[in-house]
C-alpha atoms as a PDB file:
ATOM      1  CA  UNK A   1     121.184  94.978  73.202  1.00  0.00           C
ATOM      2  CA  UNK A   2     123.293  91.231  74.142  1.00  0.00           C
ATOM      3  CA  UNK A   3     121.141  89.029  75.105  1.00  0.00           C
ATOM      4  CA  UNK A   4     122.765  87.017  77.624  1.00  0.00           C
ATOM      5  CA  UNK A   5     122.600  82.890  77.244  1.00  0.00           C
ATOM      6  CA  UNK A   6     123.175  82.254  80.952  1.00  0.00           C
ATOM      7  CA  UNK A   7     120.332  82.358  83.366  1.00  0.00           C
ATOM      8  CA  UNK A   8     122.420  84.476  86.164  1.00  0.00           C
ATOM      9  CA  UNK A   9     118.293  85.828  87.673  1.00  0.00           C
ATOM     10  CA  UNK A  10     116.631  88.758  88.077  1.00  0.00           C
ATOM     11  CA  UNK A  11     119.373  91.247  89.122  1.00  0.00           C
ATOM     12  CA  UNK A  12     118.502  95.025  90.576  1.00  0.00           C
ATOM     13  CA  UNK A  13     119.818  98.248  91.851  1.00  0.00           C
ATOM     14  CA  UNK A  14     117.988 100.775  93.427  1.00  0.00           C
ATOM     15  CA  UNK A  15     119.811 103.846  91.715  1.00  0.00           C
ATOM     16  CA  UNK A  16     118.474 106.619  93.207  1.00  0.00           C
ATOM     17  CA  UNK A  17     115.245 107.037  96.254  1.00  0.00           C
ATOM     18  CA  UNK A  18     113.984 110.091  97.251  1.00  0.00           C
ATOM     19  CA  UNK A  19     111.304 112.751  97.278  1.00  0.00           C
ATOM     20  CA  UNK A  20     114.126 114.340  94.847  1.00  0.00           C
ATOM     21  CA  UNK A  21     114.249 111.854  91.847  1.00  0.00           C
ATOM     22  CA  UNK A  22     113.316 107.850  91.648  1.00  0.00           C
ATOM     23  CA  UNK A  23     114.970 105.096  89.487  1.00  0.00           C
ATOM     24  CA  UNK A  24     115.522 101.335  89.763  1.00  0.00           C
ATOM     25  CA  UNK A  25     117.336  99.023  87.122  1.00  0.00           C
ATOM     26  CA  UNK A  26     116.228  95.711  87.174  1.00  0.00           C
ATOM     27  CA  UNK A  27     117.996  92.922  84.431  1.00  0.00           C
ATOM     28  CA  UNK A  28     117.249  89.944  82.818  1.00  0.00           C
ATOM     29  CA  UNK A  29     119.438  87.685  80.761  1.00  0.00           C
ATOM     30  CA  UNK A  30     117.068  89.068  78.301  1.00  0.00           C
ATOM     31  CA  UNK A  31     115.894  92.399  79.664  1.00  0.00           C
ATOM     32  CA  UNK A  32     117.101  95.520  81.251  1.00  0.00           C
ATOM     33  CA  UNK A  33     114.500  98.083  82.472  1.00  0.00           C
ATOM     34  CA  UNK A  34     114.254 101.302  84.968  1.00  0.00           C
ATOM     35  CA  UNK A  35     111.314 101.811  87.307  1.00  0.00           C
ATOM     36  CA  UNK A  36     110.594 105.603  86.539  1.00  0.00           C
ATOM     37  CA  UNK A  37     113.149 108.030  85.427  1.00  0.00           C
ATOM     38  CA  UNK A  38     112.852 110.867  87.879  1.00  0.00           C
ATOM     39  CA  UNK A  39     116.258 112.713  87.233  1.00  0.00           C
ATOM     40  CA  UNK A  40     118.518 113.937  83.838  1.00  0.00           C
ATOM     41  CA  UNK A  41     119.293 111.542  81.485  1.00  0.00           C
ATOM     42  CA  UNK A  42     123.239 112.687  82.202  1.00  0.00           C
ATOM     43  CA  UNK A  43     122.672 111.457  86.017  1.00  0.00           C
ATOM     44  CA  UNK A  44     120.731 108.505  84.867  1.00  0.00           C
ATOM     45  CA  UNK A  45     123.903 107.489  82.998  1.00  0.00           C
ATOM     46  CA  UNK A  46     126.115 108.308  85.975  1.00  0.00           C
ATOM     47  CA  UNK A  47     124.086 106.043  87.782  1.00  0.00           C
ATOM     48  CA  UNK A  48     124.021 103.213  85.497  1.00  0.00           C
ATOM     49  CA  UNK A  49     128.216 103.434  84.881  1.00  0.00           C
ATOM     50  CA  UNK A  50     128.472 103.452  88.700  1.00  0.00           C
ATOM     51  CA  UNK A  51     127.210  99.758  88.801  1.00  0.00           C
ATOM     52  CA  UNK A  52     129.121  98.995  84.945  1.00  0.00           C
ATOM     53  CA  UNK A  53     125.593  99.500  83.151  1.00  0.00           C
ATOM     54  CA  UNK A  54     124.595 102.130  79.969  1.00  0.00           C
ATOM     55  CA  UNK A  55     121.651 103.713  79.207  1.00  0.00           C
ATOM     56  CA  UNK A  56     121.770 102.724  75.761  1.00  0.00           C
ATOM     57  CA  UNK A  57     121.240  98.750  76.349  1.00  0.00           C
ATOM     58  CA  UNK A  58     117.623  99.978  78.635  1.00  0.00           C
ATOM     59  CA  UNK A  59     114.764  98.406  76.967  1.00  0.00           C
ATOM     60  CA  UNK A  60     111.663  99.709  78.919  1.00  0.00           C
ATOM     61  CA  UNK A  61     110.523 102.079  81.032  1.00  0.00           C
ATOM     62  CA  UNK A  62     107.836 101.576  83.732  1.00  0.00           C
ATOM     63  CA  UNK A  63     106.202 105.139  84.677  1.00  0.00           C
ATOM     64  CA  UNK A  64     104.515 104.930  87.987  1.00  0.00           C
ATOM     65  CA  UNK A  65     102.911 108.270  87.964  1.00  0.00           C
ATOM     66  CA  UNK A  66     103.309 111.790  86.647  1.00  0.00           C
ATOM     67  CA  UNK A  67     105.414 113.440  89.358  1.00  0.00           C
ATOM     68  CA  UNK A  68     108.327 114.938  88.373  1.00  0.00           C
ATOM     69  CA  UNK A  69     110.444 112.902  90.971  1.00  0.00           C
ATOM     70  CA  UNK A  70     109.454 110.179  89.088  1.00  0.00           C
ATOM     71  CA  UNK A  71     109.441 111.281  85.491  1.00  0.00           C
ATOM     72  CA  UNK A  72     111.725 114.173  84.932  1.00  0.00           C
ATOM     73  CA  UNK A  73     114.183 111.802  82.526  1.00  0.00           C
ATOM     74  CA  UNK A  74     111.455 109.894  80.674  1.00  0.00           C
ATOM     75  CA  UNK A  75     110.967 112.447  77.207  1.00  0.00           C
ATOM     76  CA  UNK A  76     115.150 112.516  76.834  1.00  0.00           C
ATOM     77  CA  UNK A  77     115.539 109.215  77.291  1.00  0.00           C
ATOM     78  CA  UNK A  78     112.441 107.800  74.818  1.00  0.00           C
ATOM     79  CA  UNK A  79     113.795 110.622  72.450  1.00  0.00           C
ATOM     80  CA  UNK A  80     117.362 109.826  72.481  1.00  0.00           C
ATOM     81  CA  UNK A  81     117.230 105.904  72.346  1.00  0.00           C
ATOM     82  CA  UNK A  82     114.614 104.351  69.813  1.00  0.00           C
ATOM     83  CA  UNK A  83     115.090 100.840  71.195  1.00  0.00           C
ATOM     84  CA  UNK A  84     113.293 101.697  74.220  1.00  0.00           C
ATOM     85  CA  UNK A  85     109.422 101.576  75.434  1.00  0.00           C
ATOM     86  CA  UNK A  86     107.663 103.466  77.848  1.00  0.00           C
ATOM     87  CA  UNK A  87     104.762 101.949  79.884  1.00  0.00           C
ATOM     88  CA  UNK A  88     102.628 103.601  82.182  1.00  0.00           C
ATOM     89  CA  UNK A  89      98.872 103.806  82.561  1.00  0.00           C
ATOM     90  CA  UNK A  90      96.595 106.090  80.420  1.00  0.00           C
ATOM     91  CA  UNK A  91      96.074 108.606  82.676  1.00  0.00           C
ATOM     92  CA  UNK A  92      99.528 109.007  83.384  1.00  0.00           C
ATOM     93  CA  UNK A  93     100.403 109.508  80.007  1.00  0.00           C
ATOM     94  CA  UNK A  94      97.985 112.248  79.560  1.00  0.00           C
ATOM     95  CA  UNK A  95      99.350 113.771  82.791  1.00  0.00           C
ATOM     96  CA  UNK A  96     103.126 113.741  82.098  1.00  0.00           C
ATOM     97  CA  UNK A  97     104.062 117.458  82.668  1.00  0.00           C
ATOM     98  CA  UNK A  98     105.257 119.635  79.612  1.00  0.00           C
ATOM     99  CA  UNK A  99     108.537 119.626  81.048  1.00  0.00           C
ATOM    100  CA  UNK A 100     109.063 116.361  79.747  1.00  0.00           C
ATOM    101  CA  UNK A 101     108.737 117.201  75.877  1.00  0.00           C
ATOM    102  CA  UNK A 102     106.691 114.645  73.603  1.00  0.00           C
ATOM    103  CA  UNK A 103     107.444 111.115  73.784  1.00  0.00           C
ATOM    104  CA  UNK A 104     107.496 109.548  70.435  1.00  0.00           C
ATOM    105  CA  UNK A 105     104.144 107.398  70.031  1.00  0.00           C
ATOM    106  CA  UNK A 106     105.351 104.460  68.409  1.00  0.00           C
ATOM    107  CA  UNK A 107     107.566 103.875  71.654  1.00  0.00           C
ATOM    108  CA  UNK A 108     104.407 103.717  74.468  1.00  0.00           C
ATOM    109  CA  UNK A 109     102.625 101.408  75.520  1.00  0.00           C
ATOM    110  CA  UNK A 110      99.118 101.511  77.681  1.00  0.00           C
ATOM    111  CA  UNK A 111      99.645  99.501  80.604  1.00  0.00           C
ATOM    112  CA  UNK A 112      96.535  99.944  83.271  1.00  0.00           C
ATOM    113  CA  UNK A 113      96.529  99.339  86.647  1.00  0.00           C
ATOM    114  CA  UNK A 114      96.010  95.280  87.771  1.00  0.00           C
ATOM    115  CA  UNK A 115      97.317  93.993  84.596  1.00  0.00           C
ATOM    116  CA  UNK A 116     100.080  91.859  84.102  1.00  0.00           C
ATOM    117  CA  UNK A 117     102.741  92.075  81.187  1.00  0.00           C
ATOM    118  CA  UNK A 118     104.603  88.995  79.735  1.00  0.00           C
ATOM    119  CA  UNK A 119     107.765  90.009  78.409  1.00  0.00           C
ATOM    120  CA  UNK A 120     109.420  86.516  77.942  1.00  0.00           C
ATOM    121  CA  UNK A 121     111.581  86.070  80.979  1.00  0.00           C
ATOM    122  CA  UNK A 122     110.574  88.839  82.993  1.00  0.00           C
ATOM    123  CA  UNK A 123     106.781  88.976  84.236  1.00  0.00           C
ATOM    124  CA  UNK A 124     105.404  92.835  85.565  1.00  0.00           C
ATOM    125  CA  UNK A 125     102.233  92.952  87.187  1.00  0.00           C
ATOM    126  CA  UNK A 126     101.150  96.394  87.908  1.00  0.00           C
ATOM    127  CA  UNK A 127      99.000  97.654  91.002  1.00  0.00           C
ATOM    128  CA  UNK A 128      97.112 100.798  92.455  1.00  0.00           C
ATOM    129  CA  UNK A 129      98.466 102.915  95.119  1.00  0.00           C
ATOM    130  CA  UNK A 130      96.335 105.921  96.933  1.00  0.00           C
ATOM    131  CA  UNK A 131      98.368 109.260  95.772  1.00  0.00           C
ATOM    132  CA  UNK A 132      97.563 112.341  94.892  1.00  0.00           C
ATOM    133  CA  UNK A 133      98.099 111.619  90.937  1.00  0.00           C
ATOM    134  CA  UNK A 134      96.299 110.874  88.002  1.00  0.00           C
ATOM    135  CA  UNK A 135      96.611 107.367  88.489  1.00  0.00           C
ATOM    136  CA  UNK A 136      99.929 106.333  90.286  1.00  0.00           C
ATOM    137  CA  UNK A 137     100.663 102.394  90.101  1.00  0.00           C
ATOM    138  CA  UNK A 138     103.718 100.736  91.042  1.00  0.00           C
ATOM    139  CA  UNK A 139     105.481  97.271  89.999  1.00  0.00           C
ATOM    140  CA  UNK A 140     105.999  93.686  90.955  1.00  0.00           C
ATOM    141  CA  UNK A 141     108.790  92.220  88.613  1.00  0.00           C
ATOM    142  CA  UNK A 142     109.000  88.273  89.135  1.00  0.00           C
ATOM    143  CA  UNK A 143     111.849  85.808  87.109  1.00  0.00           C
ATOM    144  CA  UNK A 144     112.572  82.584  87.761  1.00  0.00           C
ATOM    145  CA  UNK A 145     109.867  82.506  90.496  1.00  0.00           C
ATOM    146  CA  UNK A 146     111.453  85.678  92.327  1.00  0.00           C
ATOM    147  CA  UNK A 147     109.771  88.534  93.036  1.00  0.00           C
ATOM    148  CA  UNK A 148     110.807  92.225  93.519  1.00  0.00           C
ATOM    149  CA  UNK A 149     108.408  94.860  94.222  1.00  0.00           C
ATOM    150  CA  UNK A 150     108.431  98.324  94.676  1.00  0.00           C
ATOM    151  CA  UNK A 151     105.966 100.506  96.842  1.00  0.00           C
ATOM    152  CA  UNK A 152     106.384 103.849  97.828  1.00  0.00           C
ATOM    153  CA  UNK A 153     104.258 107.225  97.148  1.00  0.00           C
ATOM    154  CA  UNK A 154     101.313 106.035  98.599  1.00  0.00           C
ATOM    155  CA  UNK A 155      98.991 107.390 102.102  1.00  0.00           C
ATOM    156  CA  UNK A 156      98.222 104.165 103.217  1.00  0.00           C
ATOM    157  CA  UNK A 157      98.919 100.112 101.959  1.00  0.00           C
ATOM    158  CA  UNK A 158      95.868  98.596 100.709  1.00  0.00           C
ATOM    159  CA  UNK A 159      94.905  94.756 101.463  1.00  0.00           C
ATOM    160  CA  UNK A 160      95.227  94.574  97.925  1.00  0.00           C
ATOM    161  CA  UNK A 161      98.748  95.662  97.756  1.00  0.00           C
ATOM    162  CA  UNK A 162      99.570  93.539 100.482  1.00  0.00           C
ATOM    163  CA  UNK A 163      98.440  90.607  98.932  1.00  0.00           C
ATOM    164  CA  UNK A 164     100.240  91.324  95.782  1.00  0.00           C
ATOM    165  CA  UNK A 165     103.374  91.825  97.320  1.00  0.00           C
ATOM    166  CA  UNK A 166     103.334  89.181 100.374  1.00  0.00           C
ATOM    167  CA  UNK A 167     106.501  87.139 100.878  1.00  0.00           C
ATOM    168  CA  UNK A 168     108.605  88.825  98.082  1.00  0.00           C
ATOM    169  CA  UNK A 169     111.901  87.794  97.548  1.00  0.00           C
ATOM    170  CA  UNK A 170     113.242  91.923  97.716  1.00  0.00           C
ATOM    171  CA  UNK A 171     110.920  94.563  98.069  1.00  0.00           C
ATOM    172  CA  UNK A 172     111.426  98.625  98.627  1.00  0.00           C
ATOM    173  CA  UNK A 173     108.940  99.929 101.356  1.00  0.00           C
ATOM    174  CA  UNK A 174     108.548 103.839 101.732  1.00  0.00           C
ATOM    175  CA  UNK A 175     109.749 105.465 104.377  1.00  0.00           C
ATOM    176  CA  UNK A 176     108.957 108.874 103.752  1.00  0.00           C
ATOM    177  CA  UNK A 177     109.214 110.878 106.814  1.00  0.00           C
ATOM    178  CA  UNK A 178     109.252 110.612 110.384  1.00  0.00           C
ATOM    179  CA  UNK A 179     106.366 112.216 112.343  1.00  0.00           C
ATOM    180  CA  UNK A 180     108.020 114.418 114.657  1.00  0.00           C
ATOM    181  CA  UNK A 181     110.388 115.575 111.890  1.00  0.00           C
ATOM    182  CA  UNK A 182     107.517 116.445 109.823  1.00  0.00           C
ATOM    183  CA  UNK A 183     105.355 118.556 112.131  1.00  0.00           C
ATOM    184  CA  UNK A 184     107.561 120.591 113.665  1.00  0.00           C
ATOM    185  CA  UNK A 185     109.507 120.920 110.251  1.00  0.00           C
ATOM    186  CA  UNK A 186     109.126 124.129 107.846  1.00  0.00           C
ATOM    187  CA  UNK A 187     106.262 122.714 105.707  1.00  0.00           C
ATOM    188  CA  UNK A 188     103.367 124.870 104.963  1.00  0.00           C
ATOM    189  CA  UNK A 189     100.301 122.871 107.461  1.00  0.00           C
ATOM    190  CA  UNK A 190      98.637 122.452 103.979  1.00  0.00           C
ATOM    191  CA  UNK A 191     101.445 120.218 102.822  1.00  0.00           C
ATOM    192  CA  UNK A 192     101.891 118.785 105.984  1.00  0.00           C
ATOM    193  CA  UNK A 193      98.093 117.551 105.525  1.00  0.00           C
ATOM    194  CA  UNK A 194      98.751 116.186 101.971  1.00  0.00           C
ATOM    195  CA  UNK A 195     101.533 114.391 103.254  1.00  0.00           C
ATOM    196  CA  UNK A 196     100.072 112.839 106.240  1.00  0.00           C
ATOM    197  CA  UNK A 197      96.726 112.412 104.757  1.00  0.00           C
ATOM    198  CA  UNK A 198      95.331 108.463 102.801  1.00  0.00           C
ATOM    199  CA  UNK A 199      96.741 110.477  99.277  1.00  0.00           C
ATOM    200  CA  UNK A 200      99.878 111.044 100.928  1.00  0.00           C
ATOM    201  CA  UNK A 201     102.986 109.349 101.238  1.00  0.00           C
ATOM    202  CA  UNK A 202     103.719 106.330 104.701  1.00  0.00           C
ATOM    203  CA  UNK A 203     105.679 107.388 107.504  1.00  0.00           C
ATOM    204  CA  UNK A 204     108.568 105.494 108.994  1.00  0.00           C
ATOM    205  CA  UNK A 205     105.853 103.540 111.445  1.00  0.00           C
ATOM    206  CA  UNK A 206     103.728 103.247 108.554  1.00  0.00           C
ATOM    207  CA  UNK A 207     106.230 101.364 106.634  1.00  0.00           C
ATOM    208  CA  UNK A 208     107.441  99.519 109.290  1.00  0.00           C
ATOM    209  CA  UNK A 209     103.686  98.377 109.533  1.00  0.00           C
ATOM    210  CA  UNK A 210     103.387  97.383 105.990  1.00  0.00           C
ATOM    211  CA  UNK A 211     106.687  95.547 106.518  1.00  0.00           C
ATOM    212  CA  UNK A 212     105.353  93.427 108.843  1.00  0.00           C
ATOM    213  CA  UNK A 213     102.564  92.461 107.506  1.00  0.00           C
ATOM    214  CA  UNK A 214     103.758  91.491 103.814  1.00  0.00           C
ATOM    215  CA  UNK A 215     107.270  89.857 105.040  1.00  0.00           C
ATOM    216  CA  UNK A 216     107.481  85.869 104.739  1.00  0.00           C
ATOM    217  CA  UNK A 217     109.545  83.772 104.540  1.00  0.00           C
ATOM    218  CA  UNK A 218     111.532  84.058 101.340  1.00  0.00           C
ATOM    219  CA  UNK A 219     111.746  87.640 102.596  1.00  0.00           C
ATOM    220  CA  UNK A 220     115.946  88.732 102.116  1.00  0.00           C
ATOM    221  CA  UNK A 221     116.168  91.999 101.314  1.00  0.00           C
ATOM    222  CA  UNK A 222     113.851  95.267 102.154  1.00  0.00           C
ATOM    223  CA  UNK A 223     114.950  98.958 100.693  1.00  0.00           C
ATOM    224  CA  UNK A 224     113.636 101.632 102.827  1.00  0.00           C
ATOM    225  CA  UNK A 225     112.490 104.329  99.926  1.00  0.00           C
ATOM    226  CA  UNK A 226     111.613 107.767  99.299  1.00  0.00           C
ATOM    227  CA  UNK A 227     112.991 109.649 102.018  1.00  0.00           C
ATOM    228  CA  UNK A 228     112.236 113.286 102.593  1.00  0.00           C
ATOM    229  CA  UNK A 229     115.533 115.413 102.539  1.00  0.00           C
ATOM    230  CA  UNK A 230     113.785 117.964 104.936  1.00  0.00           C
ATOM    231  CA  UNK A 231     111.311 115.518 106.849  1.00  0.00           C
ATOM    232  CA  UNK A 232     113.799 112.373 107.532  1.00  0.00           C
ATOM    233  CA  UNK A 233     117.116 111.247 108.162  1.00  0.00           C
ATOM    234  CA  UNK A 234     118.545 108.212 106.823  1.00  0.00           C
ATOM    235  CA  UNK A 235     119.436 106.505 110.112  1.00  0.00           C
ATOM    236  CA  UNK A 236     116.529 107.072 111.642  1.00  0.00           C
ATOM    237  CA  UNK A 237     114.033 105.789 109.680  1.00  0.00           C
ATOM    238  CA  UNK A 238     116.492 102.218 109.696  1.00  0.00           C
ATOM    239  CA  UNK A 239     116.144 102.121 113.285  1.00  0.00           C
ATOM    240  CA  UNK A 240     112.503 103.106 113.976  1.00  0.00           C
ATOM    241  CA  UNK A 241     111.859  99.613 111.537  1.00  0.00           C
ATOM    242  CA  UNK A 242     114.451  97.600 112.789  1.00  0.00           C
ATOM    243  CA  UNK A 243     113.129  98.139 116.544  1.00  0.00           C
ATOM    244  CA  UNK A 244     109.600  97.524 114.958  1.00  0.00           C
ATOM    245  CA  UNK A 245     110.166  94.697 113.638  1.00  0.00           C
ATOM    246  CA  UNK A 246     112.579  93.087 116.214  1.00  0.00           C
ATOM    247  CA  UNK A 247     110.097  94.343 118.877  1.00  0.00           C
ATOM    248  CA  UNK A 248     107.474  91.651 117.168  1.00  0.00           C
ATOM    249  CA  UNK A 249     110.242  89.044 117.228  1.00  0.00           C
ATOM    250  CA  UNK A 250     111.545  89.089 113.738  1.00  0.00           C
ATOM    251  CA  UNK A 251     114.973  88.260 113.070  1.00  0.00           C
ATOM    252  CA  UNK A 252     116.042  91.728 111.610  1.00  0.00           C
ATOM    253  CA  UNK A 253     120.045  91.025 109.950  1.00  0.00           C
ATOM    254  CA  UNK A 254     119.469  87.202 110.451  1.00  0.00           C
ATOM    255  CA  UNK A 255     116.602  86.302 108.406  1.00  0.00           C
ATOM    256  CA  UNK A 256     116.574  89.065 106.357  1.00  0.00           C
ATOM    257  CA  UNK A 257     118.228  92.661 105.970  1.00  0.00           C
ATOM    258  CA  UNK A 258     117.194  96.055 106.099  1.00  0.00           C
ATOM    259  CA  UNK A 259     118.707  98.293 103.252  1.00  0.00           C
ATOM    260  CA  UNK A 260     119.230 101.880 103.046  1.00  0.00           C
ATOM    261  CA  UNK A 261     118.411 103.674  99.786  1.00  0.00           C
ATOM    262  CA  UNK A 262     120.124 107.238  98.574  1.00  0.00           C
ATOM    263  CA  UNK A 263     119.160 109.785  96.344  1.00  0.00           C
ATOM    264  CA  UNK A 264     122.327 110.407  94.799  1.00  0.00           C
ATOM    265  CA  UNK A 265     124.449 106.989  94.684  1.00  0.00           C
ATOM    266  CA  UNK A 266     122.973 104.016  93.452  1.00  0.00           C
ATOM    267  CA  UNK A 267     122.748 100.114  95.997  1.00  0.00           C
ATOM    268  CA  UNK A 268     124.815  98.128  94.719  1.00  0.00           C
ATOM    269  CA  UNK A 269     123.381  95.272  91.773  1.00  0.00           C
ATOM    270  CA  UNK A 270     122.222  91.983  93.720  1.00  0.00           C
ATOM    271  CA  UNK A 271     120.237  88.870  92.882  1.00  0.00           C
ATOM    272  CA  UNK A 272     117.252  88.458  93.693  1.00  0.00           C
ATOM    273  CA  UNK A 273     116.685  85.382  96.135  1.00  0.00           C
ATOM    274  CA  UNK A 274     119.923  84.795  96.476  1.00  0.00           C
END
């Protein structure tokens, strides 16, 4: 892998959000890393070359729970590139479904929820998040004094998360599904529960909620995450938060933009705080 000499920050792409597959790239001048690996390692790739990336320069992996959605890529990828460690809690190790194959040892590494990793220029702190996993955790990544973090498969926002999280430069919120959508929608009422329910996964005024009470002022960019194919629609859940939050006064495209995320074509790289 180059490392690069220039300090250009912490740059990121969400590649792909959904209840169908997860992954985000995030770069360094010394690091590039994916948040979960939740489709092939062939669309993986695809993803990467779309923003003029390759999954042969990734350097880590961060797990953030045993899902499928979230983990489907993880075993090809440790197994086809050497150079490249795997972190997720304990739990979630032991809960990684057979589907994805053994990971080779040497290449893991235990990281348990609330600790924080030092990786030179890039600093990961991980933190809890109510799901119905093993042990699901998600990721703040912070260079240069900017932060990016990513929350989504969780039934509620904890004050813990909130104070993690508060007044990050970027963020990605879930936005799962909208309410109406969901209960009149084809779902068993036993999913429907699990979904709705504290292990579940936030609704568009859920997010919207957590938005409002973790955005500050250094605040640019929020990625509305995880959407339901069958339980959401795209522009819906952007304008349930945008008239949430502009409805309590904030400056929604002034002070700060709202992003859409996609499950099959990856945001475009930015810079974080810029």
């Amino acid at each position: 892998m180059t490392i690069l000499t220039e300090d250009f920050g912490m740059r990121v792409s969400v590649l792909a959000s959904s209840s169908s597959g997860n992954a985000t790239y995030i770069e360094t001048p010394q690091h590039k890393v994916l948040v979960d690996a939740g489709l092939s390692g062939k669309k993986l790739n695809d993803l990467l070359h779309s923003i003029d990336r390759d999954l042969k320069d990734i350097d880590s992996v961060f797990i953030t729970h045993e899902h499928t959605d979230h983990c489907r890529g993880v075993g090809v990828l440790a197994r086809r590139y050497p150079q490249l460690t795997v972190y997720a809690n304990a739990p979630t190790f032991a809960a990684l479904p057979r589907s994805v194959g053994e990971l080779p040892p040497d290449q893991l590494r235990v990281f348990d929820r609330g600790a924080a990793l030092d990786l030179g220029d890039l600093d990961v702190e991980s933190f809890g998040v109510s799901h119905d996993a093993a042990a699901a955790q998600f990721y703040q990544f912070q260079h240069d004094g900017k932060r990016f973090a990513i929350v989504t498969d969780t039934g509620y926002v904890s004050d813990h998360i909130e104070g993690t999280i508060r007044d990050a430069d970027a963020l990605v919120m879930e936005t799962n599904h909208d309410l109406e959508m969901l209960r009149e929608g084809p779902y068993p009422w036993s999913l429907k529960q699990r979904i709705l329910g504290d292990f579940g996964h936030l609704s568009n005024e859920d997010g919207a909620n957590a938005i409002m009470d973790v955005i500050g002022l250094k605040t640019k960019r929020i990625y509305l995450g995880h959407l339901s194919p069958h339980n959401n629609i795209k522009a819906l859940a952007h304008v349930t938060v945008a008239n949430m939050l502009k409805a309590q006064g904030l400056a929604v495209d002034h002070d700060f933009k709202i992003l859409d995320t996609d499950p099959a074509i990856a945001d475009p790289l930015f810079t974080v705080g810029a």
